[in-house]
Protein backbone atom coordinates (compact mmCIF):
# COMPACT_ATOMS: atom_id res chain seq x y z
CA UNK A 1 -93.42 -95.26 -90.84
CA UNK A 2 -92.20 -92.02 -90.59
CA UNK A 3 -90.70 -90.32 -94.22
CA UNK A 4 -87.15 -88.17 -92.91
CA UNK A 5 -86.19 -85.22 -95.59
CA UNK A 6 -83.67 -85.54 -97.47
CA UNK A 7 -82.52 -82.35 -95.08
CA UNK A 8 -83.04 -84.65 -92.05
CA UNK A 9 -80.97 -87.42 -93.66
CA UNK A 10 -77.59 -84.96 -94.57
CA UNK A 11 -78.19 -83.60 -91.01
CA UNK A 12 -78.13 -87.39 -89.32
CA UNK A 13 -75.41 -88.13 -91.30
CA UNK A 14 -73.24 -84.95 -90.51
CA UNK A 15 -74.12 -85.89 -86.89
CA UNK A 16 -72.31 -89.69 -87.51
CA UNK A 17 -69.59 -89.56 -89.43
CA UNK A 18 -67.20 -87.46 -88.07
CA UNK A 19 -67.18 -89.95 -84.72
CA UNK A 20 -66.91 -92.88 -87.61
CA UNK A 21 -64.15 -91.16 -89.91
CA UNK A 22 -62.07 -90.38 -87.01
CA UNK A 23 -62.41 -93.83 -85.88
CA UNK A 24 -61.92 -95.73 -89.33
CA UNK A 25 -58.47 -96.91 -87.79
CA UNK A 26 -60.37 -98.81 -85.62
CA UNK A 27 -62.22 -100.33 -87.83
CA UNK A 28 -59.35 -101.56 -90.10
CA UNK A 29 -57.17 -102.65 -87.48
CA UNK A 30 -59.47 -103.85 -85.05
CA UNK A 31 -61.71 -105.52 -87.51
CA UNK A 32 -65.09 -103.37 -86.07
CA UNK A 33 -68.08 -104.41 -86.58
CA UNK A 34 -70.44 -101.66 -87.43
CA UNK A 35 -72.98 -103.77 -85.75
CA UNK A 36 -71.18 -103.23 -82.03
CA UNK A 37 -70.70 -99.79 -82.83
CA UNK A 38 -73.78 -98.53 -84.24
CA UNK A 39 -76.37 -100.15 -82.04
CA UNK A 40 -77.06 -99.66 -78.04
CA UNK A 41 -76.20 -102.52 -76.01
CA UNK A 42 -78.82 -105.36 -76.10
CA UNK A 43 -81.25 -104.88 -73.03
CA UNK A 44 -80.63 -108.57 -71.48
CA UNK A 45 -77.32 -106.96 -70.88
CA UNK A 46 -78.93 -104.44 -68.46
CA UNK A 47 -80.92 -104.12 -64.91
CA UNK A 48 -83.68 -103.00 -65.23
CA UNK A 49 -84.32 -99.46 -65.64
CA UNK A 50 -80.83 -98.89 -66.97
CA UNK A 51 -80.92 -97.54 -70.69
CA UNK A 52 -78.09 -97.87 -73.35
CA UNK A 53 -78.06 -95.21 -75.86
CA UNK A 54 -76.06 -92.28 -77.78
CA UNK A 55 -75.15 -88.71 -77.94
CA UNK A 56 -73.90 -87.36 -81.18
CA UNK A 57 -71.12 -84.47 -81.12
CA UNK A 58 -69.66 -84.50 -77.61
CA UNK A 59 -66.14 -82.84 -78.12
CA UNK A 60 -66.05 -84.85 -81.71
CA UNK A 61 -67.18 -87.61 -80.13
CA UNK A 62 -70.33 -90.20 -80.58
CA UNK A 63 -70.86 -90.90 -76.71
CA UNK A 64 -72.04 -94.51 -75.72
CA UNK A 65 -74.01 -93.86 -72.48
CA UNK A 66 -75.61 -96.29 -69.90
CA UNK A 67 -78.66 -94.13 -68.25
CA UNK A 68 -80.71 -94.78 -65.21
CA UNK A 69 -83.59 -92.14 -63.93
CA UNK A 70 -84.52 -90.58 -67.54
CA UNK A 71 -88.22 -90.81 -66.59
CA UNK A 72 -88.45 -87.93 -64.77
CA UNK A 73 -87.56 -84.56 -66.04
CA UNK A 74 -85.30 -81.91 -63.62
CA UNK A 75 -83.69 -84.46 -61.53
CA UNK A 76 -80.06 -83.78 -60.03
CA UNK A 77 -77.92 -85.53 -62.07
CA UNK A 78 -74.31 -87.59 -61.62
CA UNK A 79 -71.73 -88.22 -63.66
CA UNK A 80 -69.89 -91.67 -63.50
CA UNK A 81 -66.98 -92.24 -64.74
CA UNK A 82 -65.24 -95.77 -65.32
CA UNK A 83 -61.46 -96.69 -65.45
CA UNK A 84 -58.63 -99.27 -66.64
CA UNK A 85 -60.06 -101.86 -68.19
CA UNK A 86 -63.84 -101.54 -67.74
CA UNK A 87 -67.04 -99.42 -69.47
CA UNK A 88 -69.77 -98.13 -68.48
CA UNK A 89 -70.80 -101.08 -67.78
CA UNK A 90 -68.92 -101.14 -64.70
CA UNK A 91 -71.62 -99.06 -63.04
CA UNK A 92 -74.63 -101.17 -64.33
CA UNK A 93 -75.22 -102.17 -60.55
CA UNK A 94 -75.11 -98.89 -58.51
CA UNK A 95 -76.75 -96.83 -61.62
CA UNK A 96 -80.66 -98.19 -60.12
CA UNK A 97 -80.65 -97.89 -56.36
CA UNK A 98 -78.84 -93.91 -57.32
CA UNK A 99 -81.43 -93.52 -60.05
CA UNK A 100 -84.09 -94.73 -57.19
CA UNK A 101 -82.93 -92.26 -54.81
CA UNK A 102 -83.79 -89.30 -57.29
CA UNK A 103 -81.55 -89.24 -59.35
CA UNK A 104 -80.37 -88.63 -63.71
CA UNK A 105 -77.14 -91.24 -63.80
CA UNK A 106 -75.60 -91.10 -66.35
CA UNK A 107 -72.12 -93.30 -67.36
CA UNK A 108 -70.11 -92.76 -70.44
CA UNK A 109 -67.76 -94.94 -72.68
CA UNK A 110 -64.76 -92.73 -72.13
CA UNK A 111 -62.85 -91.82 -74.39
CA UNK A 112 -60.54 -94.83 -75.78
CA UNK A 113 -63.41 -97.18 -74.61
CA UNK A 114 -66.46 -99.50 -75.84
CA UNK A 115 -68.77 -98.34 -78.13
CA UNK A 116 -67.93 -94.56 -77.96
CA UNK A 117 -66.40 -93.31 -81.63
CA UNK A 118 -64.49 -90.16 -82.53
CA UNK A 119 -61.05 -91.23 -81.27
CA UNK A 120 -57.57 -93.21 -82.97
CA UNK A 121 -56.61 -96.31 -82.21
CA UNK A 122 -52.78 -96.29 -83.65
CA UNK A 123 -50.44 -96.68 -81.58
CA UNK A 124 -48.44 -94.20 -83.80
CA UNK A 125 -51.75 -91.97 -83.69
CA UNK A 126 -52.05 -88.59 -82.02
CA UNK A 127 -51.77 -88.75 -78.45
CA UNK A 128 -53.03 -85.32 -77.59
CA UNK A 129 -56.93 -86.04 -77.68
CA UNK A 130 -56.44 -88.23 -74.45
CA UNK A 131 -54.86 -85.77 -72.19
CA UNK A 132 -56.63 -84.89 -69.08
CA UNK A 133 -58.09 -81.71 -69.85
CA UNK A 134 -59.40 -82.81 -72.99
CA UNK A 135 -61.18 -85.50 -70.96
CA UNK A 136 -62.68 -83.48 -68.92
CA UNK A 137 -63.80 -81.19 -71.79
CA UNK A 138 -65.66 -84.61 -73.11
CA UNK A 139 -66.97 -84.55 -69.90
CA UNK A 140 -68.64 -81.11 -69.55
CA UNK A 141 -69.80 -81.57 -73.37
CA UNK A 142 -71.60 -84.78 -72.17
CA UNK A 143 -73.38 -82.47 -68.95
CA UNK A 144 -74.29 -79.73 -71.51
CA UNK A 145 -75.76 -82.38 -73.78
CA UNK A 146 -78.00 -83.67 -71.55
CA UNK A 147 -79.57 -80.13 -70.68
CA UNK A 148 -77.45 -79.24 -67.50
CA UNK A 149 -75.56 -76.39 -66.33
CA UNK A 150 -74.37 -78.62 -62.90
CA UNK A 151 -73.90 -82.13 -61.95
CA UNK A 152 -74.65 -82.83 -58.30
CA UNK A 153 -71.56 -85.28 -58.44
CA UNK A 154 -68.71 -86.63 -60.93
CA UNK A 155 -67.79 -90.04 -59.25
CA UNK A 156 -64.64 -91.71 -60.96
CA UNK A 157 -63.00 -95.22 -60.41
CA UNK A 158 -59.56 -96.31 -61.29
CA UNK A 159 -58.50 -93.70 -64.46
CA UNK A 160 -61.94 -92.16 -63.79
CA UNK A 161 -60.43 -90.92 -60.25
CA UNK A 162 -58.38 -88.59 -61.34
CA UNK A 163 -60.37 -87.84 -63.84
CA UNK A 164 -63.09 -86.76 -61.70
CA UNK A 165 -60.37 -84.93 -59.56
CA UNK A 166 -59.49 -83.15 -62.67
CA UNK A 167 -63.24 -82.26 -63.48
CA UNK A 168 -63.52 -80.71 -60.10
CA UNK A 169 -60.44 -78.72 -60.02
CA UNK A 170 -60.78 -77.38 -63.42
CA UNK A 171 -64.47 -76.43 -63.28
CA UNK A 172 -66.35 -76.22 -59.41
CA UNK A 173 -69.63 -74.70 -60.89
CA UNK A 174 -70.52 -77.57 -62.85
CA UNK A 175 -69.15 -80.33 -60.39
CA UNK A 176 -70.90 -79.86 -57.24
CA UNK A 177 -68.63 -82.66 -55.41
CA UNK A 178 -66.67 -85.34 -56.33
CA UNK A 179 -66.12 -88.90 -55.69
CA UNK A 180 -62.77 -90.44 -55.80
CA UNK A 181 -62.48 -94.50 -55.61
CA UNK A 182 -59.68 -96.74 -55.89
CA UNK A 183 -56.73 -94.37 -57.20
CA UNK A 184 -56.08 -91.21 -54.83
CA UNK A 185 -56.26 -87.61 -56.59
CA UNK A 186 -52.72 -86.56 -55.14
CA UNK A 187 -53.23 -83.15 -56.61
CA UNK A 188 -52.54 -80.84 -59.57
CA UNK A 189 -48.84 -80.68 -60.74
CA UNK A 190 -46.03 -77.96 -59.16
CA UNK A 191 -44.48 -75.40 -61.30
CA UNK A 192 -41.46 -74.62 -60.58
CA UNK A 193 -40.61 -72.26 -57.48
CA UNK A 194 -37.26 -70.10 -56.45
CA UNK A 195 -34.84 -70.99 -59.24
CA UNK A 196 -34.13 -67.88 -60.82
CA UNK A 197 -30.72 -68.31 -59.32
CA UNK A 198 -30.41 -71.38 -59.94
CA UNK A 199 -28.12 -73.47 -62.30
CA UNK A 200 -30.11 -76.85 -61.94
CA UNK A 201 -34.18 -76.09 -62.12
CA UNK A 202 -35.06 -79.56 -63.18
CA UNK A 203 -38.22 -80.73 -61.58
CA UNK A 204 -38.53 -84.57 -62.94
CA UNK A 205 -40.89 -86.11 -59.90
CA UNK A 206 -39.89 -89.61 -60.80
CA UNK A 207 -36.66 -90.20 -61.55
CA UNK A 208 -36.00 -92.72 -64.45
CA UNK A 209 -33.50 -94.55 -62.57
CA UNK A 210 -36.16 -96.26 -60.22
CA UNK A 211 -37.17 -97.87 -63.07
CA UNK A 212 -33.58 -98.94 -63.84
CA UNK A 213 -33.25 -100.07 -60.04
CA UNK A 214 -36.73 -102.33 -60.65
CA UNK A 215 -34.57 -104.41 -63.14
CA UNK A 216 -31.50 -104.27 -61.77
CA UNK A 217 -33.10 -106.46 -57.88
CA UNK A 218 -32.67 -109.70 -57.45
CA UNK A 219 -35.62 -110.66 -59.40
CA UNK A 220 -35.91 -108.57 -61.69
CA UNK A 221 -39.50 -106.45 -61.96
CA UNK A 222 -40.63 -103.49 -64.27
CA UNK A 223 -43.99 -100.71 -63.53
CA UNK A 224 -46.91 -102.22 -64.98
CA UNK A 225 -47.30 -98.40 -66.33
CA UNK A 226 -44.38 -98.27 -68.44
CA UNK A 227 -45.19 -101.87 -69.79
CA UNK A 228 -48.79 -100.10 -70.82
CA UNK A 229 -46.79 -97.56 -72.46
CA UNK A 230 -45.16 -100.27 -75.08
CA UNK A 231 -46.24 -101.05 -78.54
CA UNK A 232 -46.93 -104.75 -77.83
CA UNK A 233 -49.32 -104.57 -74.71
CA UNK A 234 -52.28 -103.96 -76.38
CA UNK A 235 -51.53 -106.88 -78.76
CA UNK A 236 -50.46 -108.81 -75.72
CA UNK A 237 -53.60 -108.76 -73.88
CA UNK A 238 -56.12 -108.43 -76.74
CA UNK A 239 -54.56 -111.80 -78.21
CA UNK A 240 -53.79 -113.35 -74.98
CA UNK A 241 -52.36 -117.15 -75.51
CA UNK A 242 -55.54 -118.05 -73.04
CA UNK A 243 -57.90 -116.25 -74.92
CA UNK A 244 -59.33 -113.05 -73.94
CA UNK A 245 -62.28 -113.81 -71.88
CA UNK A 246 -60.04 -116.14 -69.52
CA UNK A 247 -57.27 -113.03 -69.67
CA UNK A 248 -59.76 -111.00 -68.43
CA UNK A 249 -61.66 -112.89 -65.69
CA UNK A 250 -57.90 -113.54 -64.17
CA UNK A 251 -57.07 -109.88 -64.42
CA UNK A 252 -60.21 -109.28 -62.43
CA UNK A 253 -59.50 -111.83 -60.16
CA UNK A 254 -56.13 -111.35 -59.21
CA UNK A 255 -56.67 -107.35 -58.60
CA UNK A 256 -60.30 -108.30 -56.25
CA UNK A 257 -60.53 -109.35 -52.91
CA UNK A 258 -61.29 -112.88 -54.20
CA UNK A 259 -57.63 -113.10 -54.17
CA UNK A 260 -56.95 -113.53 -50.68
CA UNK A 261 -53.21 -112.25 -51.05
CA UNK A 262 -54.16 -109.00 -51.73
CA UNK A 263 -53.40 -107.36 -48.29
CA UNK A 264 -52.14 -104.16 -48.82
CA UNK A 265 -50.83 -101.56 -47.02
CA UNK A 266 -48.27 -98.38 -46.84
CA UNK A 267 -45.05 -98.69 -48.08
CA UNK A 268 -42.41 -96.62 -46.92
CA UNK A 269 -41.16 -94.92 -50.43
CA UNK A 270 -41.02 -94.34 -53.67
CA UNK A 271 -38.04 -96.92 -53.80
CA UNK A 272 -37.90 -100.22 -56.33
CA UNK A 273 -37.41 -102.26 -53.32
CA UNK A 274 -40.62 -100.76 -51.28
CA UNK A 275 -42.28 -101.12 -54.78
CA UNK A 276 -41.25 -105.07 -55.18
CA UNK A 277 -43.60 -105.90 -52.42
CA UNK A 278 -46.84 -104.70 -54.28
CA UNK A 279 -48.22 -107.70 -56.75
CA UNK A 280 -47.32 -108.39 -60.40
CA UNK A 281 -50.34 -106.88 -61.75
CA UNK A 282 -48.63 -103.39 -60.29
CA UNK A 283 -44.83 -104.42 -60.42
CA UNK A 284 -44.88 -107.16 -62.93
CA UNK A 285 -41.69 -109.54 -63.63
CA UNK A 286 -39.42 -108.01 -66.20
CA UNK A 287 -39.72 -110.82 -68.50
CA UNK A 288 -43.13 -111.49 -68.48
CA UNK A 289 -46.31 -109.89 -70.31
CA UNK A 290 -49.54 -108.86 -69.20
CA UNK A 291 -51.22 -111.90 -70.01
CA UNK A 292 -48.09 -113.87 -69.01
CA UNK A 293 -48.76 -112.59 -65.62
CA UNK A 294 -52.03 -112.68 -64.96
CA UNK A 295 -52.52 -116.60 -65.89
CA UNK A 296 -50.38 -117.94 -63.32
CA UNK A 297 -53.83 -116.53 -61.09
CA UNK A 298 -56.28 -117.36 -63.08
CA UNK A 299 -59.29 -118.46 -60.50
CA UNK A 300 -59.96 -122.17 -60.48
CA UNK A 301 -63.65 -123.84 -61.14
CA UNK A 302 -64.26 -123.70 -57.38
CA UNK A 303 -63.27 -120.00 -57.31
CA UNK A 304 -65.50 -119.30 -60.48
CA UNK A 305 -68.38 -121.10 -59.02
CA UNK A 306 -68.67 -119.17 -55.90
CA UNK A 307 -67.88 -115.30 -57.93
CA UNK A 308 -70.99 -113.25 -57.64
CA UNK A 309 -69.99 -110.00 -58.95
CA UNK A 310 -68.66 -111.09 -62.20
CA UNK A 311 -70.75 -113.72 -63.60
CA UNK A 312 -70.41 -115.64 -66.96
CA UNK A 313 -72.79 -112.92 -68.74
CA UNK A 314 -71.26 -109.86 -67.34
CA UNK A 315 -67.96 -111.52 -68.58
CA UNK A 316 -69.88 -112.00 -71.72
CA UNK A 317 -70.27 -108.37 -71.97
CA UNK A 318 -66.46 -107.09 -71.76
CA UNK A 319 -64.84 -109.87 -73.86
CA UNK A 320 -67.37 -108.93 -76.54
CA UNK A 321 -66.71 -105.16 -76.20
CA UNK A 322 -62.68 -105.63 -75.78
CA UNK A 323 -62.34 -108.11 -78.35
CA UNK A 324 -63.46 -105.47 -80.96
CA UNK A 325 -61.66 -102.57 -79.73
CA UNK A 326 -58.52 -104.25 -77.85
CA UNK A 327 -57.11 -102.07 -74.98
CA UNK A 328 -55.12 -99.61 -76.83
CA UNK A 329 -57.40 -96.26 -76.34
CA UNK A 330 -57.06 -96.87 -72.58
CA UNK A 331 -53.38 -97.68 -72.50
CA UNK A 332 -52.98 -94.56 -74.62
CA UNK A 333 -53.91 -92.76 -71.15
CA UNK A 334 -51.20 -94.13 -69.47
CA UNK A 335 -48.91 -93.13 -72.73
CA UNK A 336 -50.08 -89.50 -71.56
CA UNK A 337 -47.61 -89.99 -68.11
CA UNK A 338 -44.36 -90.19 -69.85
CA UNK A 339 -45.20 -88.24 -72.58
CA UNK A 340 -45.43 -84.64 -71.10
CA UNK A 341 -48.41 -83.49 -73.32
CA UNK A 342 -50.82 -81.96 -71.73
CA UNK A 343 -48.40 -81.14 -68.79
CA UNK A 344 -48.29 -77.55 -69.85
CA UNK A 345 -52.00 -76.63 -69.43
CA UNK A 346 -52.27 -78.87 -66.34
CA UNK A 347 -50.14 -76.55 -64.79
CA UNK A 348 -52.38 -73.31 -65.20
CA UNK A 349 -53.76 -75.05 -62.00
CA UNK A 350 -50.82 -75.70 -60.24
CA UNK A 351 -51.73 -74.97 -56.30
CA UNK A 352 -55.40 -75.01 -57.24
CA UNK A 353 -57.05 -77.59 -54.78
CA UNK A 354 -60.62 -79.39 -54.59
CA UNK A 355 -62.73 -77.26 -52.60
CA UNK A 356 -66.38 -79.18 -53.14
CA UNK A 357 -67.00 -82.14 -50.70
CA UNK A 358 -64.91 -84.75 -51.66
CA UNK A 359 -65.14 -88.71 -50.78
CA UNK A 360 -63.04 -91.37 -51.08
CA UNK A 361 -64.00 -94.87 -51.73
CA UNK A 362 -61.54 -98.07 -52.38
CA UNK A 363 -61.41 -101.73 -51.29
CA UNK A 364 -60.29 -102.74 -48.18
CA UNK A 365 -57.93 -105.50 -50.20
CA UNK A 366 -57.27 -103.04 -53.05
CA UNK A 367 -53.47 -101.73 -53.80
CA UNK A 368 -54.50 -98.85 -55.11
CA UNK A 369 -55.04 -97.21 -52.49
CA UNK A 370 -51.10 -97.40 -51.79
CA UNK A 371 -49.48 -97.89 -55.27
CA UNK A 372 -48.11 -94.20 -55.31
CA UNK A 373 -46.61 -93.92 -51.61
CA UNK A 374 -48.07 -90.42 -50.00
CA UNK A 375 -51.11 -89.90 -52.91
CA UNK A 376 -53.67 -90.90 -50.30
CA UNK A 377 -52.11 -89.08 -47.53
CA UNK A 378 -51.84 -86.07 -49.74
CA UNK A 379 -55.12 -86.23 -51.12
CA UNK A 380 -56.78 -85.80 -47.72
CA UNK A 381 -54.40 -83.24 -46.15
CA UNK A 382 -53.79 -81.09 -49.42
CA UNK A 383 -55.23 -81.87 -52.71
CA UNK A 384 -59.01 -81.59 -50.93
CA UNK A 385 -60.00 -79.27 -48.61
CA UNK A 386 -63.35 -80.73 -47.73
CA UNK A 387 -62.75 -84.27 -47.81
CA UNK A 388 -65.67 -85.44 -45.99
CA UNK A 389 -65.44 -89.07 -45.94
CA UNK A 390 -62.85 -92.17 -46.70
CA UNK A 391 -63.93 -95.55 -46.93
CA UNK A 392 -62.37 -98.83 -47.17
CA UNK A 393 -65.28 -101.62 -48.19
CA UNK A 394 -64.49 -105.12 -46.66
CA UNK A 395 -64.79 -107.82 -48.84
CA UNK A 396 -63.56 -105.44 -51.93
CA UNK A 397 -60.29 -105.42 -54.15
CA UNK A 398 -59.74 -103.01 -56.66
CA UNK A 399 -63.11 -103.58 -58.53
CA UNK A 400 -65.30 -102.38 -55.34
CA UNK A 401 -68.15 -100.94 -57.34
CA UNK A 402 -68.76 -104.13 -58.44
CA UNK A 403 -67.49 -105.94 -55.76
CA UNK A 404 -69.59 -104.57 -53.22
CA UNK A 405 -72.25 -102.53 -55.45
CA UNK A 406 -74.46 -102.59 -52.71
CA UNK A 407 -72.15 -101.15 -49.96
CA UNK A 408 -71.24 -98.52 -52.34
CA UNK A 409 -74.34 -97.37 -53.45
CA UNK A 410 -74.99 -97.13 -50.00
CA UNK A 411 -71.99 -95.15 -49.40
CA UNK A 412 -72.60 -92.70 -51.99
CA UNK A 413 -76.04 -91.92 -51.31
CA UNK A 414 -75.46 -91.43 -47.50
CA UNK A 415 -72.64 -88.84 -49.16
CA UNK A 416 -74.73 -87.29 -51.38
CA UNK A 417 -77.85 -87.02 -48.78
CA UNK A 418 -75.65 -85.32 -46.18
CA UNK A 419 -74.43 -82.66 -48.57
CA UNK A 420 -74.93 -79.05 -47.24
């Protein structure tokens, strides 16, 4: 066995606990256990050829990564980014055939997520760390880290979408091109224009009363975003009445194409009536929470029998990981809407569009797509100037890298092979 210095040993430890310090909320509240934190994921978890590991000092963060294609040196690389509520582990089944095609995959624990440390779980904590730009600084700290100066794509689901949108806009010589899926980039925000002469130059986008109109219809509804702005839906979800595991296999059910309901399509406007007709998981009932909501779908035996993309051992895998962390370092990111931090800096880029080749990927029986009438319409006519390609996989909901991890790793490498 190999004797460290005691140099080596202060050094290690330098390296560690500044990710665990700024995390010890997390571990009081959230009764962590250093075990989940401090080790990789078990391998049984994994395909083969997909690696768990971590990298130390990413933006003050310790990085939980899920790798594919490490065995060969100088190999393009891509960036995957997960979303609302998943992990890397989201991309365990389109990491291999990507890795196979030539590539370094790598998938990150985002911030507020898994096994990744360096960030505050109060609710009461400081929001700033999870704005957008800071994200995408974790991002380009995580490229560095791994030795390169370019990724040949950043590919983002759900909260990862416009995440990735963000990583392209901000910085097109390290993100080559970009892959959007399930929640439309509509663009970076306006600043602003011709009201020098003004008297009225506010420039709210949403009004608050739409939200007042949601409660006011016949049956009552609220946005499922400002319920994941509230102090109790982390503790509503990560204590669910059902338990957590069946809280999240009906989440994932009700929001995938298993749910043969989900039949979306364009609504007409950003009214509470047009928004009534999307599903409780987007416009919930007033009076119910979360959990409340998604139990009245929860998939019977017959419906759990015949799931292929979510069996009882992936299942397994989140229910462990969420029920030591809960949800609240991914809510916090939708806290970052209504909060206006991080608006400021966001607009540096105002009229700044995505010029790399862009693609677009969602389910064919996924919401998302539509949930913010005129984001996918303005994503391919202004936000991106090169969008090259939009997809919408049959047989998918929201989840469609999982769904359909086959069709999509198709997809992406018939992107990525026809890049000039």
């Amino acid at each position: 066995m190999k004797t460290l210095t005691r140099r080596q040993i202060l050094r290690s430890a330098t390296l560690i606990a500044p990710a665990l310090a700024a995390s010890s909320n997390l571990f009081a509240q959230n009764q962590f256990t250093l075990d989940g934190v401090m080790h990789p994921y078990r391998q049984e978890w994994l395909p083969d050829g997909v690696r768990s590991r971590f990298v130390n000092n990413v933006n003050g963060l310790r990085v939980h990564v899920l790798e594919a294609g490490f065995e060969t040196p100088n190999r393009p690389a891509l960036l995957l980014l997960h979303g609302f509520p998943e992990l890397a582990y989201s991309w365990r089944n389109v990491m291999k055939p990507l890795a196979d095609a030539g590539y370094h995959v790598f998938a990150p624990d985002v911030r507020g997520y898994g096994r990744t440390t360096g960030w505050d779980s109060n609710y009461d904590g400081d929001l700033t760390p999870f704005r957008s730009l800071n994200k995408v600084r974790d991002a380009l700290g995580l490229v560095y880290a791994f030795g390169y100066d370019s990724v040949a794509a950043v590919i983002g689901h759900d909260a990862g979408s416009p995440l990735a949108g963000w990583c392209a806009v901000t910085r097109p010589d390290i993100f080559k091109s970009v892959v959007m899926m399930s929640a439309p980039f509509s663009g970076t925000p306006s600043i602003p224009k011709n009201f020098a002469d003004s008297k009225n130059s506010d420039s709210t986008e949403i009004s608050s009363t739409i939200y007042d109109d949601l409660a006011a219809l016949t049956r009552p509804r609220k946005h499922y975003q400002r319920y994941y702005q509230t102090r109790q839906a982390n503790n509503d979800m990560w204590h669910a009445k059902q338990g957590l595991s069946n809280f999240i296999r009906a989440y994932y059910h009700y929001k995938s194409a298993d749910w043969t309901d989900n039949k979306p399509y364009r609504l007409a406007g950003r009214t509470a009536e047009e928004w009534a007709k999307m599903p409780t998981y987007y416009i919930m009932d007033l009076n119910m929470n979360m959990a409340e909501t998604v139990e009245l779908h929860m998939p019977s035996d017959r419906e759990v029998s015949r799931n292929t993309w979510l069996p009882d051992a992936a299942l397994e895998v989140y229910t462990e990981e969420y029920g030591r962390t809960g949800f609240q370092g991914g809510l916090n990111g939708y806290r970052m809407g209504s909060s206006g931090i991080g608006r400021a800096e966001q607009q540096l880029y105002a009229g700044k569009t995505i010029d790399q080749p862009s693609m677009f990927i969602s389910g064919a029986s996924d919401w998302g797509t539509y949930q913010s009438p005129g984001n996918f319409e303005r994503m391919q006519e202004s936000a991106c100037t090169d969008m090259r390609e939009v997809h919408l996989v049959q047989g998918a909901g929201h989840w469609v890298q999982q769904e359909q991890a086959e069709e999509t790793s198709r997809l992406l490498l018939n992107f990525l092979e026809n890049l000039s």
